[in-house]
Protein backbone atom coordinates (compact mmCIF):
# COMPACT_ATOMS: atom_id res chain seq x y z
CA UNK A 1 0.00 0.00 0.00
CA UNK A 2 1.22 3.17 -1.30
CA UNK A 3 0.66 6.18 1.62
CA UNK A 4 1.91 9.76 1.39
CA UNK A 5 2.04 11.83 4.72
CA UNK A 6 -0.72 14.31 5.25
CA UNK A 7 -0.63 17.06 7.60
CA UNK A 8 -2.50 15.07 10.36
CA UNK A 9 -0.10 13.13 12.60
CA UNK A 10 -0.54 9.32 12.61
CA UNK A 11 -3.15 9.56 9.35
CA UNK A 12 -2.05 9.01 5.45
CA UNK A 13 -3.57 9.74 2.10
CA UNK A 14 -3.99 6.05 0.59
CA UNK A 15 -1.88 6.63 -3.10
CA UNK A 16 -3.08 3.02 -4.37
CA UNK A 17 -6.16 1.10 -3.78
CA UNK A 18 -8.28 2.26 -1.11
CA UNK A 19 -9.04 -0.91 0.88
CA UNK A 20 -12.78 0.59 1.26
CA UNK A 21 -13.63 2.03 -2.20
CA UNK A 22 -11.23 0.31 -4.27
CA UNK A 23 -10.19 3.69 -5.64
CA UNK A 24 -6.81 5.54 -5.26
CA UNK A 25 -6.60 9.06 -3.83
CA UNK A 26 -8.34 11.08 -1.34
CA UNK A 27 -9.15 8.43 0.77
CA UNK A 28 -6.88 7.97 4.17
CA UNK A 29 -5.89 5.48 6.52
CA UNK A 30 -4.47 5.72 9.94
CA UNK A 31 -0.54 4.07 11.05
CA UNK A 32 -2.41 0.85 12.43
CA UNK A 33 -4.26 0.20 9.38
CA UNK A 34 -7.14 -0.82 11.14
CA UNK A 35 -9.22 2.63 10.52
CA UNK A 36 -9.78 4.35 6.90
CA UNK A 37 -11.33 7.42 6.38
CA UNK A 38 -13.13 6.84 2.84
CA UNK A 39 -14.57 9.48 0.68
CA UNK A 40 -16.80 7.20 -1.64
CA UNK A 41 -18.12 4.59 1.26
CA UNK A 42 -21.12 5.66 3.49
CA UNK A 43 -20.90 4.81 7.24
CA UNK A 44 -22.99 5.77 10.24
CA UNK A 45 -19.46 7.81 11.71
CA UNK A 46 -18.25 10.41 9.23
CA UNK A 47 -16.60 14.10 9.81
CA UNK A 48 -17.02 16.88 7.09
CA UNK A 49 -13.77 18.53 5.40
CA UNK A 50 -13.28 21.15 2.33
CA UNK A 51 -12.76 18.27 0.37
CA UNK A 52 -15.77 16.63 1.22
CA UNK A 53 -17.10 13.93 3.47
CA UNK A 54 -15.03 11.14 5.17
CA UNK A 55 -16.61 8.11 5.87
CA UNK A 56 -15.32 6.10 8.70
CA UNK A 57 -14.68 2.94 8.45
CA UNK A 58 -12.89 0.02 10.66
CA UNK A 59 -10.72 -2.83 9.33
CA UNK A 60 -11.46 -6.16 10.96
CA UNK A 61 -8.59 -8.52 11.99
CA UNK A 62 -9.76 -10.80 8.50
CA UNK A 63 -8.08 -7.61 6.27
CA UNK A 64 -4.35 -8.23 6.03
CA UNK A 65 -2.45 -5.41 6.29
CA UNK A 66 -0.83 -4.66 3.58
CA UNK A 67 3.45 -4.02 3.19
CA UNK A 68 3.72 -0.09 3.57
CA UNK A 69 5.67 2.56 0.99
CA UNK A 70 5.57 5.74 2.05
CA UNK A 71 6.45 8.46 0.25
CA UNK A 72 9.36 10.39 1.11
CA UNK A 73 8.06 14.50 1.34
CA UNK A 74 10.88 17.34 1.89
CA UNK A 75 8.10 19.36 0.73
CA UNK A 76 7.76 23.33 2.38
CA UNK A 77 4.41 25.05 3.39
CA UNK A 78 2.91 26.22 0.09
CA UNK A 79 3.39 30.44 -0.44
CA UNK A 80 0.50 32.94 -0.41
CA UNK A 81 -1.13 33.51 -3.52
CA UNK A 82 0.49 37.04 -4.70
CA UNK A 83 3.56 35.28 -4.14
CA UNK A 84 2.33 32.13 -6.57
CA UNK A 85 0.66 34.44 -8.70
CA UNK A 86 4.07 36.45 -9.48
CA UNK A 87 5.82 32.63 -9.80
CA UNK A 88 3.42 31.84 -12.32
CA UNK A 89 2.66 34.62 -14.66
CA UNK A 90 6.74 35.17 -15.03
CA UNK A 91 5.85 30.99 -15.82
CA UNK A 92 3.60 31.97 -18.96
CA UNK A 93 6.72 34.14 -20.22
CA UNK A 94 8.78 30.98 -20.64
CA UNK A 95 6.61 28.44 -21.75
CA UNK A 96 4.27 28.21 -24.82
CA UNK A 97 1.37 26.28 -25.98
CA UNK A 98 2.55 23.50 -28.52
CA UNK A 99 1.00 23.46 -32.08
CA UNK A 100 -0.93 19.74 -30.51
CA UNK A 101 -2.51 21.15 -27.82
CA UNK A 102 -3.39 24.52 -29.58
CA UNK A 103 -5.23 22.41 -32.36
CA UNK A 104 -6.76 20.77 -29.85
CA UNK A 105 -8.60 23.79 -28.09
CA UNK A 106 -9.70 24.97 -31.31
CA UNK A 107 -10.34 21.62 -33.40
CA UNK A 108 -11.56 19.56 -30.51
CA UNK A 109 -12.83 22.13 -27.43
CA UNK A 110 -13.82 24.63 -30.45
CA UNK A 111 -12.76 27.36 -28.65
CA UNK A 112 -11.81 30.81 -30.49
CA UNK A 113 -8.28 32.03 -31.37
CA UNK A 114 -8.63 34.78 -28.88
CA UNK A 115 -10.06 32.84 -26.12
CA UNK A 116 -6.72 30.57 -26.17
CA UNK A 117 -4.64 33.68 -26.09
CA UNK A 118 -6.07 35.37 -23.71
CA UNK A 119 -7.02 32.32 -20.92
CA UNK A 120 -2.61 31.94 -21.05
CA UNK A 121 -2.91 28.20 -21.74
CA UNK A 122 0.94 26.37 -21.77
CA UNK A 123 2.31 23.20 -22.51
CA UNK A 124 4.46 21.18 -19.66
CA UNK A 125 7.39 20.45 -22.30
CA UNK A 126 8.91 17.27 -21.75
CA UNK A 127 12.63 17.66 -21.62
CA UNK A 128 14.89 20.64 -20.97
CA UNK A 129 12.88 22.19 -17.63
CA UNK A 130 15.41 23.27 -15.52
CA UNK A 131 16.12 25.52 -18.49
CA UNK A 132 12.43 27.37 -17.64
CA UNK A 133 12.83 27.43 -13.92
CA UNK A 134 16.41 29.40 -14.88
CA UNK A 135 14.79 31.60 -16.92
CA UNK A 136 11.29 31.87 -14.16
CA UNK A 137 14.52 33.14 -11.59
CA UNK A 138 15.85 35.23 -14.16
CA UNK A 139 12.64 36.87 -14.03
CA UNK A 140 12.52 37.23 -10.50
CA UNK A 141 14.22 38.33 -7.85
CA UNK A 142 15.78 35.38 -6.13
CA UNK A 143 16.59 31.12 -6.42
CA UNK A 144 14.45 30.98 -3.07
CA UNK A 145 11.20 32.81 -5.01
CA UNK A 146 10.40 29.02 -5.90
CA UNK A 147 10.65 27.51 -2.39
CA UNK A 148 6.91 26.76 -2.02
CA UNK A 149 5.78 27.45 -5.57
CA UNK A 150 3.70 24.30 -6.55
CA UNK A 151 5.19 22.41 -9.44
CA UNK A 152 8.90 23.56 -8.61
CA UNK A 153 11.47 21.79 -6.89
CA UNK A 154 14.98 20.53 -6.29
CA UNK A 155 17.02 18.02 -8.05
CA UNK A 156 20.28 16.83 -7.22
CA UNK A 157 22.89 17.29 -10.34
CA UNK A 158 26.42 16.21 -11.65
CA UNK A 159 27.89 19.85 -10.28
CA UNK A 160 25.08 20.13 -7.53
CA UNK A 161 21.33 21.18 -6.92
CA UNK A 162 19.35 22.84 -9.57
CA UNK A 163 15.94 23.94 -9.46
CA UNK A 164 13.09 22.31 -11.69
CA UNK A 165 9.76 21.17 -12.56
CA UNK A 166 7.29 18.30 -11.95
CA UNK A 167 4.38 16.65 -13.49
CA UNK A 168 3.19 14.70 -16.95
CA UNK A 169 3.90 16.32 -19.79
CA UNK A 170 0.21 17.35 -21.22
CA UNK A 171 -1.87 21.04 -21.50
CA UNK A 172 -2.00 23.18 -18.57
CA UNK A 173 -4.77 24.95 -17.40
CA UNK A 174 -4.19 28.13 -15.13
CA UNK A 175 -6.69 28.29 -11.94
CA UNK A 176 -7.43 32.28 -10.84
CA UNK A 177 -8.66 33.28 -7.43
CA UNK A 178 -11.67 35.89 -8.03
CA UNK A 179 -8.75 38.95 -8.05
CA UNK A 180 -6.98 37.41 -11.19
CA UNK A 181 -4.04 35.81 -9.22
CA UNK A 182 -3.00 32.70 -11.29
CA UNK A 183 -2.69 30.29 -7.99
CA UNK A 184 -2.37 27.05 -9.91
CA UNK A 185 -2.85 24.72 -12.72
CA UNK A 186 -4.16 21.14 -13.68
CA UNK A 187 -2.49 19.19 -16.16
CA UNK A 188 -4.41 17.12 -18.61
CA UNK A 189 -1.87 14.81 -19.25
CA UNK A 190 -1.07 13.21 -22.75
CA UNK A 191 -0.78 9.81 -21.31
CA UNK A 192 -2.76 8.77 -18.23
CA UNK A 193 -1.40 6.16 -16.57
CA UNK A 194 -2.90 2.34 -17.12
CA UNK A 195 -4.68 1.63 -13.70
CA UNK A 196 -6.33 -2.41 -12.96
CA UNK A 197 -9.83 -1.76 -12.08
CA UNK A 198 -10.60 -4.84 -9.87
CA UNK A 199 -14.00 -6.09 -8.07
CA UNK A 200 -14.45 -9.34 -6.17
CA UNK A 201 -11.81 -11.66 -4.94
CA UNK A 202 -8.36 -10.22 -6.97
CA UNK A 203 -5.56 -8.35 -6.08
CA UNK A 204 -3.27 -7.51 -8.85
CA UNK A 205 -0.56 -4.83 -10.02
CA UNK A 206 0.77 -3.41 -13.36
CA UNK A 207 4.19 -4.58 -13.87
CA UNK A 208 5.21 -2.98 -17.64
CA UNK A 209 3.42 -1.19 -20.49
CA UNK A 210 3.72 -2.91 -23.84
CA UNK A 211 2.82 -1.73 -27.33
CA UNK A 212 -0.55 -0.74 -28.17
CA UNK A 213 -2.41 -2.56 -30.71
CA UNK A 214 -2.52 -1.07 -34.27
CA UNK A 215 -5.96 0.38 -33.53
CA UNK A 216 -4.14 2.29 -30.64
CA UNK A 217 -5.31 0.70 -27.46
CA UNK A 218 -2.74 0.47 -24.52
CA UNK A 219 -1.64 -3.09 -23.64
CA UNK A 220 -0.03 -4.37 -20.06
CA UNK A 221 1.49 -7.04 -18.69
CA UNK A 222 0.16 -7.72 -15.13
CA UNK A 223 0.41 -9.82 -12.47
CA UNK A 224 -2.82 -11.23 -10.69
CA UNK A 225 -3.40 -13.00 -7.60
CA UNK A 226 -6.75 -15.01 -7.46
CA UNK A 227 -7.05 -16.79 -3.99
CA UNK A 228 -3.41 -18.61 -3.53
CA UNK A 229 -2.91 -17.91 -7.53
CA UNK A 230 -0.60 -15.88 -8.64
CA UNK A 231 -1.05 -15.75 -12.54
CA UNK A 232 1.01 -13.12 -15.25
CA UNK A 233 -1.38 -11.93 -18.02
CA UNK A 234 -1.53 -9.32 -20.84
CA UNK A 235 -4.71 -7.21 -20.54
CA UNK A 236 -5.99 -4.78 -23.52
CA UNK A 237 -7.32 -1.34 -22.41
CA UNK A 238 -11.21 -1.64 -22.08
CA UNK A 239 -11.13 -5.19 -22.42
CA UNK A 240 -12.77 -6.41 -19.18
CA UNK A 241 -12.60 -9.64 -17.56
CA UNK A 242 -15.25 -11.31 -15.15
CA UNK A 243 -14.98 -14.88 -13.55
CA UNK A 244 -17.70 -16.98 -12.47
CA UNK A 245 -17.92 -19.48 -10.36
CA UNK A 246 -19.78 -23.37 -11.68
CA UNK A 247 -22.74 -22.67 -9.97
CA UNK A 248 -22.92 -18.61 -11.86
CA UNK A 249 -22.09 -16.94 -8.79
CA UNK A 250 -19.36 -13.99 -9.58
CA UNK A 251 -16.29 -14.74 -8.01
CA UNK A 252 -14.33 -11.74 -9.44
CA UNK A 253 -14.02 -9.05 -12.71
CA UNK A 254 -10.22 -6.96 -13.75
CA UNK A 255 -10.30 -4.62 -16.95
CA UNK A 256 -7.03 -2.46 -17.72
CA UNK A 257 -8.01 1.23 -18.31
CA UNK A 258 -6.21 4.39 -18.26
CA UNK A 259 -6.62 6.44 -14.66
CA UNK A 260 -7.27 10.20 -14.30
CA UNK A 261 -6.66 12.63 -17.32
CA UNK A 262 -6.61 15.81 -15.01
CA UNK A 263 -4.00 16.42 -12.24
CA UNK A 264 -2.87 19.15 -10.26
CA UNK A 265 0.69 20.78 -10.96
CA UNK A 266 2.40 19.62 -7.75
CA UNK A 267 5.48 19.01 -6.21
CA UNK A 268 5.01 17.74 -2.51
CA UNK A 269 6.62 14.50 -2.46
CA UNK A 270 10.20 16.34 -3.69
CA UNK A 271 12.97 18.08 -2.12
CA UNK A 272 12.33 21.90 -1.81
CA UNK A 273 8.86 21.11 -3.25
CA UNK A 274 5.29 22.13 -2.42
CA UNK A 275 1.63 20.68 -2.62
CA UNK A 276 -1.07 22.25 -4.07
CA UNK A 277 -3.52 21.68 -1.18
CA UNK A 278 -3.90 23.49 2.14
CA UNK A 279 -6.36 24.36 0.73
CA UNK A 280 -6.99 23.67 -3.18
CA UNK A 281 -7.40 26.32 -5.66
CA UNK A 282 -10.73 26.98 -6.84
CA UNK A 283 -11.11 28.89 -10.17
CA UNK A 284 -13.12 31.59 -11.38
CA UNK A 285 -13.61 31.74 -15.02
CA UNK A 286 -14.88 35.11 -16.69
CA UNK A 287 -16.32 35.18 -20.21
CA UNK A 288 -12.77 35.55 -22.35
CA UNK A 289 -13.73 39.25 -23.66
CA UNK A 290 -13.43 40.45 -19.55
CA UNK A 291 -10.19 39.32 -19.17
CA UNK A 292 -8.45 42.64 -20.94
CA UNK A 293 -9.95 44.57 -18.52
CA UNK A 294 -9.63 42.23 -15.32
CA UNK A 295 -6.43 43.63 -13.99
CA UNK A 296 -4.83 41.38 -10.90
CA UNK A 297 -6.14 42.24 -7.70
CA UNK A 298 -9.34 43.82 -8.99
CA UNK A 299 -12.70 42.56 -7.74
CA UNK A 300 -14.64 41.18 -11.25
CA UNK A 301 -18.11 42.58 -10.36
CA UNK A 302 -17.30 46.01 -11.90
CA UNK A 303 -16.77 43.85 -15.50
CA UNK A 304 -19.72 40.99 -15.03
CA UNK A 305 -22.63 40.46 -13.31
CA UNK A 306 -21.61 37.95 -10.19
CA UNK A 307 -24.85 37.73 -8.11
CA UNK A 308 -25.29 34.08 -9.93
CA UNK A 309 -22.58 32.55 -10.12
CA UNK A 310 -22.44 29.01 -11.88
CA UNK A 311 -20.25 26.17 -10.30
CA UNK A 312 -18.72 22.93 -12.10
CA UNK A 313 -15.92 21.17 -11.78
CA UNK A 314 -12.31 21.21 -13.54
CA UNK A 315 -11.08 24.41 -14.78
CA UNK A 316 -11.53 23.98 -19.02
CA UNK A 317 -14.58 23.10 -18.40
CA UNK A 318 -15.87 26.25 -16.51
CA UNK A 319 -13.52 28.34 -19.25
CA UNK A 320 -15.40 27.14 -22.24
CA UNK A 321 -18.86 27.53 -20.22
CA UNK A 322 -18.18 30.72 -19.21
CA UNK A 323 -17.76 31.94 -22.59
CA UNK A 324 -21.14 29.71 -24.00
CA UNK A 325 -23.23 31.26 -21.26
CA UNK A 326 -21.52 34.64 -20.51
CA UNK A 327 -21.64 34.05 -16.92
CA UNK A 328 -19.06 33.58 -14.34
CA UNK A 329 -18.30 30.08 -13.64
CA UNK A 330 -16.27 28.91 -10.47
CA UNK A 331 -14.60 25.07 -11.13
CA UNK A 332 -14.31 23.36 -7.85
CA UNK A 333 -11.72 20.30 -7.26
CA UNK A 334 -14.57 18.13 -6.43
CA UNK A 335 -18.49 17.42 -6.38
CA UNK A 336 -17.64 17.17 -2.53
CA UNK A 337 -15.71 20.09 -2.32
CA UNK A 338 -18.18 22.64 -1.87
CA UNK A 339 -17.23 24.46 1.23
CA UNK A 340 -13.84 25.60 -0.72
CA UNK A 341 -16.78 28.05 -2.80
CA UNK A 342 -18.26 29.76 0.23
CA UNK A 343 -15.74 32.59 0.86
CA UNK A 344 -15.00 33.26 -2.35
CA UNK A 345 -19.09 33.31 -3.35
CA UNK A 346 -19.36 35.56 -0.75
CA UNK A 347 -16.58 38.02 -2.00
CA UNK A 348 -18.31 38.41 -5.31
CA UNK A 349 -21.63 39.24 -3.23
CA UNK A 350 -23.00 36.08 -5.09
CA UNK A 351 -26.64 36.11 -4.10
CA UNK A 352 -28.25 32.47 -6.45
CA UNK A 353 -25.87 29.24 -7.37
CA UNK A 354 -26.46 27.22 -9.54
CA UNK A 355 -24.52 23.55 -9.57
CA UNK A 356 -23.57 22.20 -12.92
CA UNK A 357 -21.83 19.19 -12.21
CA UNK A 358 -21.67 16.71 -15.23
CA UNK A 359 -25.27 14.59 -16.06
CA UNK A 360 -23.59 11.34 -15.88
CA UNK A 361 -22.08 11.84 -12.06
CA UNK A 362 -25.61 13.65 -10.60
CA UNK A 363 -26.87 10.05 -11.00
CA UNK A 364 -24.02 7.81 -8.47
CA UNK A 365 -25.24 7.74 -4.81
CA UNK A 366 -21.68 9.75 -3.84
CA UNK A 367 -22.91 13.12 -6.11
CA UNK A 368 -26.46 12.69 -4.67
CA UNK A 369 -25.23 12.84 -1.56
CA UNK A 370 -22.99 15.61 -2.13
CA UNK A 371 -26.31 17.54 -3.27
CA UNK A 372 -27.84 16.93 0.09
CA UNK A 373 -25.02 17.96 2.04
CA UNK A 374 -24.23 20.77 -0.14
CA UNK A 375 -27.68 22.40 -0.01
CA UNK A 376 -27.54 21.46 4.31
CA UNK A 377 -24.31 23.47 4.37
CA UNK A 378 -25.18 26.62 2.21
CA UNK A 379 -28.58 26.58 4.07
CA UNK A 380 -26.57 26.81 7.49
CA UNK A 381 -24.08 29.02 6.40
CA UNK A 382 -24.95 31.29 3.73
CA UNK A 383 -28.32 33.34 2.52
CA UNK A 384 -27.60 32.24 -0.91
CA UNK A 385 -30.34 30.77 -3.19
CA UNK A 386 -28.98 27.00 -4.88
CA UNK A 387 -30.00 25.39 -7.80
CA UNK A 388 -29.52 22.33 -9.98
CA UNK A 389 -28.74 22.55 -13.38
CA UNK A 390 -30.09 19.05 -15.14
CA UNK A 391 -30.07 17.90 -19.06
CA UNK A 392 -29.91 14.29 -20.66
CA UNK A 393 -26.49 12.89 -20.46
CA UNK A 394 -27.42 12.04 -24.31
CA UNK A 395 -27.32 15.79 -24.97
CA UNK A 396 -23.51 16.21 -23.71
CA UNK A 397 -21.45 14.69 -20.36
CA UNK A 398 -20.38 18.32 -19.49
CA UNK A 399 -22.01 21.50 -19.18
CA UNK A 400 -19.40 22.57 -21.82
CA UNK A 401 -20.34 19.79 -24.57
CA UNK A 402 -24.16 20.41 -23.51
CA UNK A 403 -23.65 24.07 -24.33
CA UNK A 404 -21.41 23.27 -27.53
CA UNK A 405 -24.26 21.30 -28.99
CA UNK A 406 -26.51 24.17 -28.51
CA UNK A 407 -28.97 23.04 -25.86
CA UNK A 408 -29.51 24.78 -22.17
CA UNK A 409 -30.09 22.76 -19.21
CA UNK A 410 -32.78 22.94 -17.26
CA UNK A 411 -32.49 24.57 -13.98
CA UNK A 412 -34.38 23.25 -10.52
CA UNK A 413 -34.24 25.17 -7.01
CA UNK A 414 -32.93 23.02 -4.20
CA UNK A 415 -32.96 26.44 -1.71
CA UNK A 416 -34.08 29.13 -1.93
């Protein structure tokens, strides 16, 4: 098991398969291993965080504990956002947007010439990156301006240490607090890693990538362990497996598919590095003919009209819907992550939200319960009015794609 330090003493994020959930991420487990705190699992004991709810959940003597790896962290406390938001923009002076991911906003997310300029998209190159973060100090005033800059860190070199950058290589996508401060950015990678998605009784690991297929799916060899059988197969991308016992009773399933596109640009588990959390960014995204006149530090209400304010989640997303529906969005990390939108609704004097999560997720028991809680918790907290945006996951998965095709959702009070 796979467990990177948090800032709780004695607890651990769970970086492989959550023991609970089956999922990796987010989840946490104590030093015993005999307590998880899951995020997808209900359970009668729970306690509420920005990132959402933690189940509670305790590991009977019949779950082996598992071999531990933890992750190594020399990681600093993360810097205030002027400070990031001075990092980053001198960032967007040495990288640019490659001619692949360019075609892709325009060909793919259909998004105009101008909007691409102007929302400072860049490309995490993949050689040759120590060669930005020298020219990001060159910029600035100091080495030490990166110390706590998500994405930067320290690497160890033939002639000594030398300041550089994490992540995938893949399109990145700048968050902004509501004053215009580029905080940080999610990477949608060009290669997501092959995860085993596993139900029943299976345990299993990747242990290589091989070459695709000639129609381009990804190909692994892995290594399985059914019962006291430890078998070495080569699974095709999408191509799921499910095992039945004689009498038709499922015994187990395994299908090799490739794990999340989107990550934040982080560099906690590395020497001199920082995380992106504590707390995460959330993003407000203005309709791309504002952003001229949005100078950094100014409140947006003076440009758009923020007393709705819609919220969704990943930061493309609430770009191109912004610019569809010439409204402020606000992308949150999470369905679950609502409480991170509170202060900065607030600050914009927000007065009706309106969730716009995609049409596929409002229907899993984890985003209907987010609903509930979220509509308890602005309820309790705020005087804000909430609503539900809603539309036929035939018409688009995203807000974005529903708005693309030209259709509007259709919009339900759950407080008002």
């Amino acid at each position: 098991m796979r467990l990177r330090r948090t800032r709780h003493v004695g607890w651990y994020e769970i970086m492989s398969q959550c023991p609970i959930c089956g999922h990796k991420g987010w989840c946490g487990i104590n030093e015993d291993q005999n307590i998880v705190h899951c995020m997808r699992v209900p359970s009668e004991k729970y306690k509420d965080t920005d990132i959402g709810r933690q189940y509670t959940h305790y590991l009977t003597d019949r779950v082996p504990r598992e071999k531990i790896e933890i992750e190594v962290s020399n990681a600093v406390e993360k810097r205030p956002d002027y400070h990031l938001n001075r990092v980053y923009r001198a960032l967007t002076k040495e990288l640019t947007l490659s001619a692949k991911h360019a075609d892709h906003l325009r060909s793919v997310r259909m998004m105009e010439e101008n909007a691409i300029r102007l929302r400072e998209y860049r490309t995490m190159p993949d050689r040759d990156r120590f060669k930005v973060a020298k020219g990001v100090i060159g910029r600035l005033s100091a080495d030490n301006d990166l110390l706590g800059v998500p994405g930067f860190f320290v690497a160890e070199g033939r002639y000594g240490p030398y300041w550089t950058m994490a992540g995938d290589t893949g399109l990145m996508i700048p968050f902004r607090s509501i004053h215009n401060e580029i905080i940080g950015w999610q990477i949608r990678v060009d290669k997501p890693q092959l995860e085993l998605s596993m139900q029943g009784a299976i345990k299993g690991e990747i242990l290589e990538e091989m070459e695709p297929l000639e129609n381009g799916l990804r190909r692994a060899r892995c290594s399985l362990r059914v019962q006291d059988k430890i078998l070495e197969v080569i699974l095709t991308e999408k191509d799921k497996k499910v095992c039945h016992a004689k009498s038709g009773q499922f015994v187990f399933s395994v299908k090799l598919e490739q794990g999340t596109k989107y990550w934040w640009w982080s560099s906690g588990s590395k020497t001199n590095g920082a995380s992106i959390g504590g707390p995460l960014p959330v993003h407000l995204a203005l309709p791309h003919p504002c952003l001229p006149y949005w100078n950094v530090g100014e409140d947006p209400s003076g440009l758009i009209d923020c007393s709705e304010v819609w919220i969704t989640e990943g930061g493309l997303k609430a770009d191109l819907a912004a610019d569809l529906m010439v409204k402020p969005f606000l992308a949150i990390p999470g369905t679950g992550a609502f409480r991170l939108a509170l202060e900065p609704l607030k600050r914009l004097g927000c007065r009706h939200v309106v969730l716009a999560y995609d049409a596929d997720a409002v229907t899993t028991p984890e985003v209907q319960r987010s609903l509930e809680l979220c509509a308890e918790f602005f309820a309790k907290e705020s005087d804000m009015a909430l609503s539900l945006a809603m539309w036929d996951v035939s018409l688009g998965k995203g807000i974005d794609e529903l708005l693309q095709a030209n259709y509007v959702p259709q919009v339900s009070s759950l407080l008002s």
